[in-house]
PDB file of N, CA and C in Angstrom:
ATOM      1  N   UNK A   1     -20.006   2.166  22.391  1.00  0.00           N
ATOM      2  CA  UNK A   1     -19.045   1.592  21.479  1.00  0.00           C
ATOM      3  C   UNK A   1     -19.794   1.069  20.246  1.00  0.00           C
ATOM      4  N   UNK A   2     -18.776   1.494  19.180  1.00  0.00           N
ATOM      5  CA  UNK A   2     -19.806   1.024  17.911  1.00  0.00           C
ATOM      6  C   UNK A   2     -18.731  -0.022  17.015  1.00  0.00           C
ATOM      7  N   UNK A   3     -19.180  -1.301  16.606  1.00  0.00           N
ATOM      8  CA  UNK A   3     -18.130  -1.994  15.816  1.00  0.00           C
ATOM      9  C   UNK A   3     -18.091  -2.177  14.664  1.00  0.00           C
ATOM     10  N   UNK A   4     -17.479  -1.552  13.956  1.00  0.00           N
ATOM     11  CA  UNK A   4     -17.329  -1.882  12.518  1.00  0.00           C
ATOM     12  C   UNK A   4     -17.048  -2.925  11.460  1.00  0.00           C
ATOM     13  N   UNK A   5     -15.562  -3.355  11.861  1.00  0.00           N
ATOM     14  CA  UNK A   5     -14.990  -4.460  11.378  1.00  0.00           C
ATOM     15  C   UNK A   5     -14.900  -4.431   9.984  1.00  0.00           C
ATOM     16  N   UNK A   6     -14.039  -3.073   9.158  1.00  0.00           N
ATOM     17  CA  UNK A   6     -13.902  -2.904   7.799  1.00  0.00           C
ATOM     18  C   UNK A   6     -13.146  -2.120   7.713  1.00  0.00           C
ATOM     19  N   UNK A   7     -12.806  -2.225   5.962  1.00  0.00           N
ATOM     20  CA  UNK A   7     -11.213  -1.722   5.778  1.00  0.00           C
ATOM     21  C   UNK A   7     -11.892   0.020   5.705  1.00  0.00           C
ATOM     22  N   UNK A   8     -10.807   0.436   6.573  1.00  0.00           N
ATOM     23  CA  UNK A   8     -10.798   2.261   6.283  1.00  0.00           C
ATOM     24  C   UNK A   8     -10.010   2.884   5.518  1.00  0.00           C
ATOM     25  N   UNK A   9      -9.993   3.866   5.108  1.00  0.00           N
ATOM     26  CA  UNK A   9      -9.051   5.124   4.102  1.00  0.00           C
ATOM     27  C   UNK A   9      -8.018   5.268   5.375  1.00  0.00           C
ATOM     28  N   UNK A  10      -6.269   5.495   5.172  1.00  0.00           N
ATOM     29  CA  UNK A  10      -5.391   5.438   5.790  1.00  0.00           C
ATOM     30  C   UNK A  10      -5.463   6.654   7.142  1.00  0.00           C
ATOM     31  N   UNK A  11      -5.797   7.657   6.530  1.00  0.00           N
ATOM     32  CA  UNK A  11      -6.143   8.489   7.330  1.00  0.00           C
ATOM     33  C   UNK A  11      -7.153   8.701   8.637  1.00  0.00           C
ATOM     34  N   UNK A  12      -8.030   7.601   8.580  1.00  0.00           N
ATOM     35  CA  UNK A  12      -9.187   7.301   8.774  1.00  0.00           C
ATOM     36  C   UNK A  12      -8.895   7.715  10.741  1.00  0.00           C
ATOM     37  N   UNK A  13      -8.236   6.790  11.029  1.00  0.00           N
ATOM     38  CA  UNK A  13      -7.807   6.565  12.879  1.00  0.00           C
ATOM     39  C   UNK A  13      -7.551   7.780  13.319  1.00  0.00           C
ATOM     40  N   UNK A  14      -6.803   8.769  12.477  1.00  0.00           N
ATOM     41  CA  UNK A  14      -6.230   9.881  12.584  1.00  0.00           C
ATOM     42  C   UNK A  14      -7.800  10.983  13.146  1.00  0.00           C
ATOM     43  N   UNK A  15      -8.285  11.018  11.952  1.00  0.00           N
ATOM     44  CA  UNK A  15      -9.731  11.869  11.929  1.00  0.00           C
ATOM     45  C   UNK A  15     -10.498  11.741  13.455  1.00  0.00           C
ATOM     46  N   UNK A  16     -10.631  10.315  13.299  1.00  0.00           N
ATOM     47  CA  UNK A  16     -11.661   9.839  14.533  1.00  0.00           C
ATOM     48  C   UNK A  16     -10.646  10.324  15.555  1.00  0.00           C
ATOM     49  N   UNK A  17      -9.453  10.378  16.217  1.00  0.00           N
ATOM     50  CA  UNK A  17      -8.961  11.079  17.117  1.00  0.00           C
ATOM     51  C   UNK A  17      -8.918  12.420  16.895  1.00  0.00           C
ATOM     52  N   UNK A  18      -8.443  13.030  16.111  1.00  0.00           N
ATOM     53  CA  UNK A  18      -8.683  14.294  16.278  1.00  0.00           C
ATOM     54  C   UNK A  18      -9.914  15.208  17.093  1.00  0.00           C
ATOM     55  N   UNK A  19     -10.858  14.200  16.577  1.00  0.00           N
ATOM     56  CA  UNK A  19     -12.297  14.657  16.479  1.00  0.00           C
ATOM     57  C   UNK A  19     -12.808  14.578  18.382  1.00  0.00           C
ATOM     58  N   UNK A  20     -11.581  13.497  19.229  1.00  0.00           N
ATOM     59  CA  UNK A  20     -11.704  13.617  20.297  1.00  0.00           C
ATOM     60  C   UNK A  20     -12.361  12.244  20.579  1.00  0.00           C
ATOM     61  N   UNK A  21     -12.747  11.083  19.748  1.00  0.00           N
ATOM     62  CA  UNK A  21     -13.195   9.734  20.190  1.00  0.00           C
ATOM     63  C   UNK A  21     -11.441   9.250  20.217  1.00  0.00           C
ATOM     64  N   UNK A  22     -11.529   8.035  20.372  1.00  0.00           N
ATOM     65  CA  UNK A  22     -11.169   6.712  20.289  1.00  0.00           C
ATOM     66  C   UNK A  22     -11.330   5.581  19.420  1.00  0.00           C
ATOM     67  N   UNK A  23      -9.779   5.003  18.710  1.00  0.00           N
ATOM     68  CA  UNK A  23     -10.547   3.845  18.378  1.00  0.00           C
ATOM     69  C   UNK A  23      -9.492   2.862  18.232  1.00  0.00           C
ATOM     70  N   UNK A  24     -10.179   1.620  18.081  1.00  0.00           N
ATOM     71  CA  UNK A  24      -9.154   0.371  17.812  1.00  0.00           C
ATOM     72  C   UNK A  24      -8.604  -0.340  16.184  1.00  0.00           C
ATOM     73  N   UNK A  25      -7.572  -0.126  15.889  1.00  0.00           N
ATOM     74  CA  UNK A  25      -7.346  -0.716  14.405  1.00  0.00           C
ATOM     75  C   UNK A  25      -6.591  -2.028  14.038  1.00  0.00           C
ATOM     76  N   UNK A  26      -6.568  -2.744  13.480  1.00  0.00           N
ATOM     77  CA  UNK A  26      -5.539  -4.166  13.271  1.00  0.00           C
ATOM     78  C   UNK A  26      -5.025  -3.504  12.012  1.00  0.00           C
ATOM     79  N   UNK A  27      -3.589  -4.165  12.153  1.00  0.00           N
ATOM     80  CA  UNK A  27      -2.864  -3.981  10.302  1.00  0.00           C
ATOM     81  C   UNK A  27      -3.263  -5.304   9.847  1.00  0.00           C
ATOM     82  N   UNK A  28      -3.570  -5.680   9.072  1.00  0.00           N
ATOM     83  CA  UNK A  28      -3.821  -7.053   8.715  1.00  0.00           C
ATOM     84  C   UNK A  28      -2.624  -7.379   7.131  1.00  0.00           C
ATOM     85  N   UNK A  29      -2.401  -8.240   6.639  1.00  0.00           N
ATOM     86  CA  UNK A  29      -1.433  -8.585   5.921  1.00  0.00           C
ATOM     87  C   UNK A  29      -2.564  -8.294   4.261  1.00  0.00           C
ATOM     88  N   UNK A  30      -1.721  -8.349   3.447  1.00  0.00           N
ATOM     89  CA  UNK A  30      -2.267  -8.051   2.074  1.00  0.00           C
ATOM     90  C   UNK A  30      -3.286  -8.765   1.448  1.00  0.00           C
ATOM     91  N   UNK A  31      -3.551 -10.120   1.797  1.00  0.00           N
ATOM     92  CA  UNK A  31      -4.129 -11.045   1.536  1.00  0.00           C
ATOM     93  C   UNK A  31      -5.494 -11.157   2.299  1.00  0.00           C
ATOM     94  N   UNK A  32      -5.686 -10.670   3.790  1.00  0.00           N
ATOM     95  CA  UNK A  32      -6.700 -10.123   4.276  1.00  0.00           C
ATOM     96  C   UNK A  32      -7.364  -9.074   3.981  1.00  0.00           C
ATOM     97  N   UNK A  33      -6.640  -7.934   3.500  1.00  0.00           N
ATOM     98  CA  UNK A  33      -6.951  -6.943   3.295  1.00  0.00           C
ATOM     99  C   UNK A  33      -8.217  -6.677   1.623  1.00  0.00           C
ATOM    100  N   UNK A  34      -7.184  -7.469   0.616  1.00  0.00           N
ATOM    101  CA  UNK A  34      -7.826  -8.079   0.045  1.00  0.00           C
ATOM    102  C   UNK A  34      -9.473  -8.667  -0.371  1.00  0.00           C
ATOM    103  N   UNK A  35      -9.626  -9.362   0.912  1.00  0.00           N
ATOM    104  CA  UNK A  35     -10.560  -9.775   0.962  1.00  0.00           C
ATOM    105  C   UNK A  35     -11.538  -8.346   1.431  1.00  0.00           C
ATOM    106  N   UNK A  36     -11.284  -7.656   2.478  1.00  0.00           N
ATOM    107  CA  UNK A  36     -11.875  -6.423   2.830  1.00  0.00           C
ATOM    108  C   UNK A  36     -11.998  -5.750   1.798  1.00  0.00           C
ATOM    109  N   UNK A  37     -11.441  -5.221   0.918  1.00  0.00           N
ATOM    110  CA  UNK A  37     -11.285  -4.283  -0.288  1.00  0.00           C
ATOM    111  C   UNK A  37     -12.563  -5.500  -1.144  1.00  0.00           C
ATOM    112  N   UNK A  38     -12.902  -6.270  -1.426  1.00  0.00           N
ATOM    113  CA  UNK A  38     -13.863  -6.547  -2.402  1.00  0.00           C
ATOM    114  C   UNK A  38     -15.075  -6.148  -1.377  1.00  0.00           C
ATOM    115  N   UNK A  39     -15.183  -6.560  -0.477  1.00  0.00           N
ATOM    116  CA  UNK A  39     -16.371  -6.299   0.302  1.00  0.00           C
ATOM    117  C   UNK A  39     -16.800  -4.709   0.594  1.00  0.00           C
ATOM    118  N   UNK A  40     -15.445  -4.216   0.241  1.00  0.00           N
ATOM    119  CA  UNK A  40     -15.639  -2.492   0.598  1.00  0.00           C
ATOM    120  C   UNK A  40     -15.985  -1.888  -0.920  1.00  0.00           C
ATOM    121  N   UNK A  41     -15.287  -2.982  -2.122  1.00  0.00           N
ATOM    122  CA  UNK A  41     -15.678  -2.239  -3.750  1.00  0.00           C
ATOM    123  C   UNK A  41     -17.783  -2.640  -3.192  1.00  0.00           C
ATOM    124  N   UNK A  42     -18.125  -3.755  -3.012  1.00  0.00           N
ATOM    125  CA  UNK A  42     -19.475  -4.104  -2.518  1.00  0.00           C
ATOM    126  C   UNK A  42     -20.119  -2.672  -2.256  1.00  0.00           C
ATOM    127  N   UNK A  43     -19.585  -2.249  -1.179  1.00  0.00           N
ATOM    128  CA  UNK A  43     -20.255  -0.927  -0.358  1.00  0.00           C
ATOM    129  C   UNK A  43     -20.147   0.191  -0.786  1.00  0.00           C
ATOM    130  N   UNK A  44     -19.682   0.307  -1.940  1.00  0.00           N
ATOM    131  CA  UNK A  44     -18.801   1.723  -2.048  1.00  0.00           C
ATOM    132  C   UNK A  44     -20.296   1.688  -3.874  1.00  0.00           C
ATOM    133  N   UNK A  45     -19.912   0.405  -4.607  1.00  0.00           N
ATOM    134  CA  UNK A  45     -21.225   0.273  -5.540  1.00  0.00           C
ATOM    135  C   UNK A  45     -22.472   0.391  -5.160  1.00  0.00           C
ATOM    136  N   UNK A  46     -22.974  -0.255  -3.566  1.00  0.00           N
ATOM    137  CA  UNK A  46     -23.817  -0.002  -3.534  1.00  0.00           C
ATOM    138  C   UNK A  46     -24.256   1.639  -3.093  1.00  0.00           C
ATOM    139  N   UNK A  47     -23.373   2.487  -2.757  1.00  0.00           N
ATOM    140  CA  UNK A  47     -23.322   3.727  -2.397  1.00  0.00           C
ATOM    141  C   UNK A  47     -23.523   4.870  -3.362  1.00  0.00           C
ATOM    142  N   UNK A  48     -22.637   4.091  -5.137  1.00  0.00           N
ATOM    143  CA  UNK A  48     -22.694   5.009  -5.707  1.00  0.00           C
ATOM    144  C   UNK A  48     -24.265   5.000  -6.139  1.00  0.00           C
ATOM    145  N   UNK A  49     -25.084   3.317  -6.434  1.00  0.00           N
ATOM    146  CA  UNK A  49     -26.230   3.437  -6.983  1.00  0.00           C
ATOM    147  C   UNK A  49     -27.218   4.072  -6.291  1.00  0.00           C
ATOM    148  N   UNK A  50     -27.318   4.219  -4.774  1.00  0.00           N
ATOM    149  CA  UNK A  50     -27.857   5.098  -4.039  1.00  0.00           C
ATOM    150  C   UNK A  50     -27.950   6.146  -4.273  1.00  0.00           C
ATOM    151  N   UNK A  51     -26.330   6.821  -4.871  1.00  0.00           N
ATOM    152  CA  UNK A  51     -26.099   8.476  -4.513  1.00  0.00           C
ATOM    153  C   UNK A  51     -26.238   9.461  -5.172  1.00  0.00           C
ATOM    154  N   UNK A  52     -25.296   8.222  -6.463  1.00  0.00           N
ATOM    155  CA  UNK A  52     -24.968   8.641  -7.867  1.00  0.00           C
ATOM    156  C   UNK A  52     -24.443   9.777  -7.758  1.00  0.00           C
ATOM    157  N   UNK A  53     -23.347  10.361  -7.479  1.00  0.00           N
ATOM    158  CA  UNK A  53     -22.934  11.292  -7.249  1.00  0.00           C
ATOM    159  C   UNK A  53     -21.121  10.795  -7.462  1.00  0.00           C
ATOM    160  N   UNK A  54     -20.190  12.410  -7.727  1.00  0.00           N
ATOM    161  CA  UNK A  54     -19.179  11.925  -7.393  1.00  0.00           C
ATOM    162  C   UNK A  54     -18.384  11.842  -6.985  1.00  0.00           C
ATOM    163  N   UNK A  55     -18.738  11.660  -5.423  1.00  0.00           N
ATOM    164  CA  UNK A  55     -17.710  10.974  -4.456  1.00  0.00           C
ATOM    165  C   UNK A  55     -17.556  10.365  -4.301  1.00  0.00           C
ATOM    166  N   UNK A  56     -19.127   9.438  -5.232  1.00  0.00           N
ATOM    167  CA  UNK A  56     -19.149   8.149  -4.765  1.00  0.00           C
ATOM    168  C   UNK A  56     -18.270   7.813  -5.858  1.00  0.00           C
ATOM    169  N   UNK A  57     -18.153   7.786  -7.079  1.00  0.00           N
ATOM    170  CA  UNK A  57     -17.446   7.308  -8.454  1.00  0.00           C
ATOM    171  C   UNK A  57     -16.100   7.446  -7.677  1.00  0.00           C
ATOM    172  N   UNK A  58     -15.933   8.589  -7.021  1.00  0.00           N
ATOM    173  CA  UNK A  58     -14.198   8.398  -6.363  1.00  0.00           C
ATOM    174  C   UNK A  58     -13.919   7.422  -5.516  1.00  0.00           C
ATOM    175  N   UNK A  59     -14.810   6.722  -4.783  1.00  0.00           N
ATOM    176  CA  UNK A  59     -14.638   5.986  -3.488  1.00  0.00           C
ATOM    177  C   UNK A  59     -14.464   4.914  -4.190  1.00  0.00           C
ATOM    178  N   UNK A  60     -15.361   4.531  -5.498  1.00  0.00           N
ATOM    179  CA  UNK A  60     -15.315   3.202  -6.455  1.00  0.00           C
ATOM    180  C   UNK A  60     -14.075   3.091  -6.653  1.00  0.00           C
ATOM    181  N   UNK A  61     -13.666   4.339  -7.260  1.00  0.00           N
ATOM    182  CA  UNK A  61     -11.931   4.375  -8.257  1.00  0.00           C
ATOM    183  C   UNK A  61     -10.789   3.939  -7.293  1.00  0.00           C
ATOM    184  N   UNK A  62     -11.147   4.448  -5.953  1.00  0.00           N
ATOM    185  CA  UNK A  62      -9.952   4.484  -4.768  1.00  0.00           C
ATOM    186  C   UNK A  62      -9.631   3.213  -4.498  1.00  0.00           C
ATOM    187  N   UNK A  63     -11.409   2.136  -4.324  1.00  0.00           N
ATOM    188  CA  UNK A  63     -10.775   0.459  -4.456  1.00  0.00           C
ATOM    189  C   UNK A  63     -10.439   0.186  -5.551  1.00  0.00           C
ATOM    190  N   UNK A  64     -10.950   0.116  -6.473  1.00  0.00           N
ATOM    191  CA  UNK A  64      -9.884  -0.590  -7.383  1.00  0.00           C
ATOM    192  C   UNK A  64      -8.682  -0.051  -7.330  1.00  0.00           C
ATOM    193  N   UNK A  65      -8.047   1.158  -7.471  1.00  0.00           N
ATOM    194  CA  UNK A  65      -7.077   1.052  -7.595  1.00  0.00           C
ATOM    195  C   UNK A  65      -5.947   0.647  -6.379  1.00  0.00           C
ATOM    196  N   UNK A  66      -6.634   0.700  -5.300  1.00  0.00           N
ATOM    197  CA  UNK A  66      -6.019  -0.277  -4.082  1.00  0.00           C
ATOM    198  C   UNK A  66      -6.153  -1.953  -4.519  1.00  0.00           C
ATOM    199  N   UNK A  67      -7.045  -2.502  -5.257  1.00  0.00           N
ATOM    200  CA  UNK A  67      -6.938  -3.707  -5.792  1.00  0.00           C
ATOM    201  C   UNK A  67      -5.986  -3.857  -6.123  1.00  0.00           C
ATOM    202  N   UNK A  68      -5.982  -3.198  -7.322  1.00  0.00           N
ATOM    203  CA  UNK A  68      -5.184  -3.153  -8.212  1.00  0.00           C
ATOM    204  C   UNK A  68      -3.300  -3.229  -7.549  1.00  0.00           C
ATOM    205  N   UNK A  69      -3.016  -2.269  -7.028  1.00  0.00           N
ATOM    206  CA  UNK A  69      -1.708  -2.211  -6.167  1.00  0.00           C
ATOM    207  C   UNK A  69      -1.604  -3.628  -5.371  1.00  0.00           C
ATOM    208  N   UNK A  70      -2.507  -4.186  -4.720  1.00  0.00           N
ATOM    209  CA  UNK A  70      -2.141  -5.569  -4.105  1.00  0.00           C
ATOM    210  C   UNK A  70      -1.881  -6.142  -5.033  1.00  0.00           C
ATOM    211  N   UNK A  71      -2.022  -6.557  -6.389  1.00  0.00           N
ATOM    212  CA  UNK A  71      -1.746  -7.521  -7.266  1.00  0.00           C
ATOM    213  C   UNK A  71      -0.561  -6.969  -7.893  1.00  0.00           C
ATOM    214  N   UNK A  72      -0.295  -5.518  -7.467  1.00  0.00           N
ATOM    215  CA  UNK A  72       1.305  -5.368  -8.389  1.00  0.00           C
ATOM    216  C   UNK A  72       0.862  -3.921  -9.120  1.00  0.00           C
ATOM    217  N   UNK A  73      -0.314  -3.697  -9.393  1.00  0.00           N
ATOM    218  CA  UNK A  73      -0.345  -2.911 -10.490  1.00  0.00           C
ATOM    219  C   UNK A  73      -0.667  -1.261 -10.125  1.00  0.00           C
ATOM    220  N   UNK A  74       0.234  -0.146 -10.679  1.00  0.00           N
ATOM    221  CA  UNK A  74       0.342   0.995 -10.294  1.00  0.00           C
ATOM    222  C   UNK A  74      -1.286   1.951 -11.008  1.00  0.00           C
ATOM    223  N   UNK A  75      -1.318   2.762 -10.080  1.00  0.00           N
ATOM    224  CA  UNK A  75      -2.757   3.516 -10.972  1.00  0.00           C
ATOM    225  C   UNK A  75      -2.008   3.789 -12.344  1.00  0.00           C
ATOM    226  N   UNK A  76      -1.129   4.152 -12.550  1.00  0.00           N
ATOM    227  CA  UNK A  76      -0.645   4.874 -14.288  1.00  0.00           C
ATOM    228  C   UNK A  76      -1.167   3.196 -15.179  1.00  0.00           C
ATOM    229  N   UNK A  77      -0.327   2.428 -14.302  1.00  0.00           N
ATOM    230  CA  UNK A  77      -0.857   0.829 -15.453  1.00  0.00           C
ATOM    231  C   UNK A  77      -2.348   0.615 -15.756  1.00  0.00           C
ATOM    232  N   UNK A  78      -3.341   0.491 -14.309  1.00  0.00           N
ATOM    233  CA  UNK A  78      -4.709   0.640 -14.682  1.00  0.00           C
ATOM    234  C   UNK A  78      -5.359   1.655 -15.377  1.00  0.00           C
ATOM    235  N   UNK A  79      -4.618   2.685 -15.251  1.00  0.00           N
ATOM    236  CA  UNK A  79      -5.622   3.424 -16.114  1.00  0.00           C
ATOM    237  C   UNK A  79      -4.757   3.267 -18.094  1.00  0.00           C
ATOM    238  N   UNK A  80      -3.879   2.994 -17.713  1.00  0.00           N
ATOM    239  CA  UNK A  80      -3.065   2.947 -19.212  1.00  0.00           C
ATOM    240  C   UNK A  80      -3.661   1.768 -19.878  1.00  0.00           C
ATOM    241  N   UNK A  81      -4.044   0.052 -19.306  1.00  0.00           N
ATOM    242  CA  UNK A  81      -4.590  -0.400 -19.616  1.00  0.00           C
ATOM    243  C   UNK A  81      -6.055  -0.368 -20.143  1.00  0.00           C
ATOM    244  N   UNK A  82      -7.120   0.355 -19.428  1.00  0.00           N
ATOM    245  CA  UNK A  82      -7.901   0.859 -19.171  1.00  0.00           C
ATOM    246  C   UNK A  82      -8.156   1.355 -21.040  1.00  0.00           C
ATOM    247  N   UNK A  83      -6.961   2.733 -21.406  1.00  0.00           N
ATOM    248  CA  UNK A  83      -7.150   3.449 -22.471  1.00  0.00           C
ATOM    249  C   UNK A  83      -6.921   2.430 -23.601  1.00  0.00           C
ATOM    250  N   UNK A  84      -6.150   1.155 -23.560  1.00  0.00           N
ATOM    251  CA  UNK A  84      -5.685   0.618 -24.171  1.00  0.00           C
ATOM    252  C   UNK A  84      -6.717  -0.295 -24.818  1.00  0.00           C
ATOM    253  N   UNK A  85      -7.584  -0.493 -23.743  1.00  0.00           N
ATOM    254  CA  UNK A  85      -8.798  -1.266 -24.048  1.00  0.00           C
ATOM    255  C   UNK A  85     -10.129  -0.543 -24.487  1.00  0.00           C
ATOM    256  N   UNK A  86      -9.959   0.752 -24.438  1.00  0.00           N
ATOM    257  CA  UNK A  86     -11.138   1.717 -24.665  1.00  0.00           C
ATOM    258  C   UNK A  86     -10.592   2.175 -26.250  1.00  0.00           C
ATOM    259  N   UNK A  87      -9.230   2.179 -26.281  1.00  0.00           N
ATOM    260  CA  UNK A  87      -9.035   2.655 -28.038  1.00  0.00           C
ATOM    261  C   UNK A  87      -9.198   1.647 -28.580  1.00  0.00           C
ATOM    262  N   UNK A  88      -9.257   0.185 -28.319  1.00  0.00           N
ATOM    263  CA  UNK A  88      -9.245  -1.479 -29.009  1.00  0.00           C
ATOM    264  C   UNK A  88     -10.419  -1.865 -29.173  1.00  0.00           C
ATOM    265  N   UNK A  89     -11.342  -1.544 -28.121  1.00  0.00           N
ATOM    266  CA  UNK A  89     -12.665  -1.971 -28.272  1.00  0.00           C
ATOM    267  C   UNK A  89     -13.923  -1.568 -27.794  1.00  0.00           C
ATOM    268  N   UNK A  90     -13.445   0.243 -27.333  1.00  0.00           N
ATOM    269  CA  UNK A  90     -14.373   1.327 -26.968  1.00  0.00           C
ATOM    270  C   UNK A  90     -15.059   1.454 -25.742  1.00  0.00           C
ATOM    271  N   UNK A  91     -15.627   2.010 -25.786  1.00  0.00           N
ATOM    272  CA  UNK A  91     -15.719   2.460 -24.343  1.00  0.00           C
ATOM    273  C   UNK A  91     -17.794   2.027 -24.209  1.00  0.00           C
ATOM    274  N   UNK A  92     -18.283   3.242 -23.351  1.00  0.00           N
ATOM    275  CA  UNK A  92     -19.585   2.777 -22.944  1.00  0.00           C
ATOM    276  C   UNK A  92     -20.755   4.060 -23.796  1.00  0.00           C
ATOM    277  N   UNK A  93     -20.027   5.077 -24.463  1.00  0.00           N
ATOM    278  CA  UNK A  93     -20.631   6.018 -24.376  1.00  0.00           C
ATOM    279  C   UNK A  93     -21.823   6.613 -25.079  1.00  0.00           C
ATOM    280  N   UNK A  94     -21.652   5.473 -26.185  1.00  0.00           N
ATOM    281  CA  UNK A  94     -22.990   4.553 -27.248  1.00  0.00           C
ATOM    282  C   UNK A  94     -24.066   4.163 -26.639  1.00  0.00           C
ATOM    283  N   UNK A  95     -24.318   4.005 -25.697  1.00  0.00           N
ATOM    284  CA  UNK A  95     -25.141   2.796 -24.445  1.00  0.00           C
ATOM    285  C   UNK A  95     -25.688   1.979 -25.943  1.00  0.00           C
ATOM    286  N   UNK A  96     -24.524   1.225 -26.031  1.00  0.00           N
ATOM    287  CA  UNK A  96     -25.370   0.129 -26.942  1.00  0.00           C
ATOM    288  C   UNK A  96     -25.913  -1.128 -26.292  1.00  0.00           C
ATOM    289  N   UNK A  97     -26.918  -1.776 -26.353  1.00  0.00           N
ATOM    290  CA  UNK A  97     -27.524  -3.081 -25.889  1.00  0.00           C
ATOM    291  C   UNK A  97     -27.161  -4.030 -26.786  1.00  0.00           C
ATOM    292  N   UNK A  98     -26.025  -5.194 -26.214  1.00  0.00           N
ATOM    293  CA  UNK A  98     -26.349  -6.556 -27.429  1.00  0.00           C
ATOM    294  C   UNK A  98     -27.359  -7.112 -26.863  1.00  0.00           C
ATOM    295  N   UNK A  99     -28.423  -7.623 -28.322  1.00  0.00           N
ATOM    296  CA  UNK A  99     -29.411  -8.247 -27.731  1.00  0.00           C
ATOM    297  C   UNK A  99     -29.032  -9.701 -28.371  1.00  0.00           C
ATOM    298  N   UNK A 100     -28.939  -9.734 -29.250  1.00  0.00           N
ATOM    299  CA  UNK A 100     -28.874 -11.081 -29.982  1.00  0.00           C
ATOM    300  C   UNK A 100     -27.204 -11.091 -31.035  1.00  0.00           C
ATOM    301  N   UNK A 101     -26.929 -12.279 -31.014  1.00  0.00           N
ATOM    302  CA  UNK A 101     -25.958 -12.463 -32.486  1.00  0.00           C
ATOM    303  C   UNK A 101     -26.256 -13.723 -33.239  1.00  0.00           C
ATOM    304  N   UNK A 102     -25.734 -13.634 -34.453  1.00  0.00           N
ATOM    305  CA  UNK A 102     -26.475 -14.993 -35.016  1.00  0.00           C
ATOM    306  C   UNK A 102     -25.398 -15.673 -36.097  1.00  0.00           C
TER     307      UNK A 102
END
């Protein structure tokens, strides 16, 4: 037996049976979950800086935008916000460094 104790992709229980194991899941309420989803954005960053690859950039995108939905907000809003703030005050693609202002 191996214990995890972290939030999975919905599908997740499904797989592991198929596959012919067993396993145990809790639903936990939104506010728990919550808390799992920052600890899983945690794992999922430290995965992409490992991997750098992109499944990992997808696994990043998948929590937030599960964040995002606990607080109300639909992927079309995050990413609409998102553009809203990238046409207002640009994006990353400069790699500019502030070093100083005066």
């Amino acid at each position: 037996m191996k214990i995890y104790d972290k939030l999975v992709r919905d599908r997740i229980p499904e797989i592991i049976e198929a596959s012919g194991s067993k396993c145990e899941i809790e639903v936990v309420s939104d506010e728990v979950a919550l808390e799992y989803l920052y600890k899983k954005l945690g794992e999922e960053v430290d995965e992409l800086l490992s991997d750098k690859n992109l499944d990992e950039i997808a696994d990043v995108m998948e929590v937030l935008f599960a964040i995002g939905k606990k607080y109300g907000y639909s992927e079309d809003e995050v990413l609409g916000r998102r553009s809203e703030k990238k046409d207002s005050r640009g994006g990353f693609e400069d790699n500019l460094i502030l070093k100083k202002t005066y």
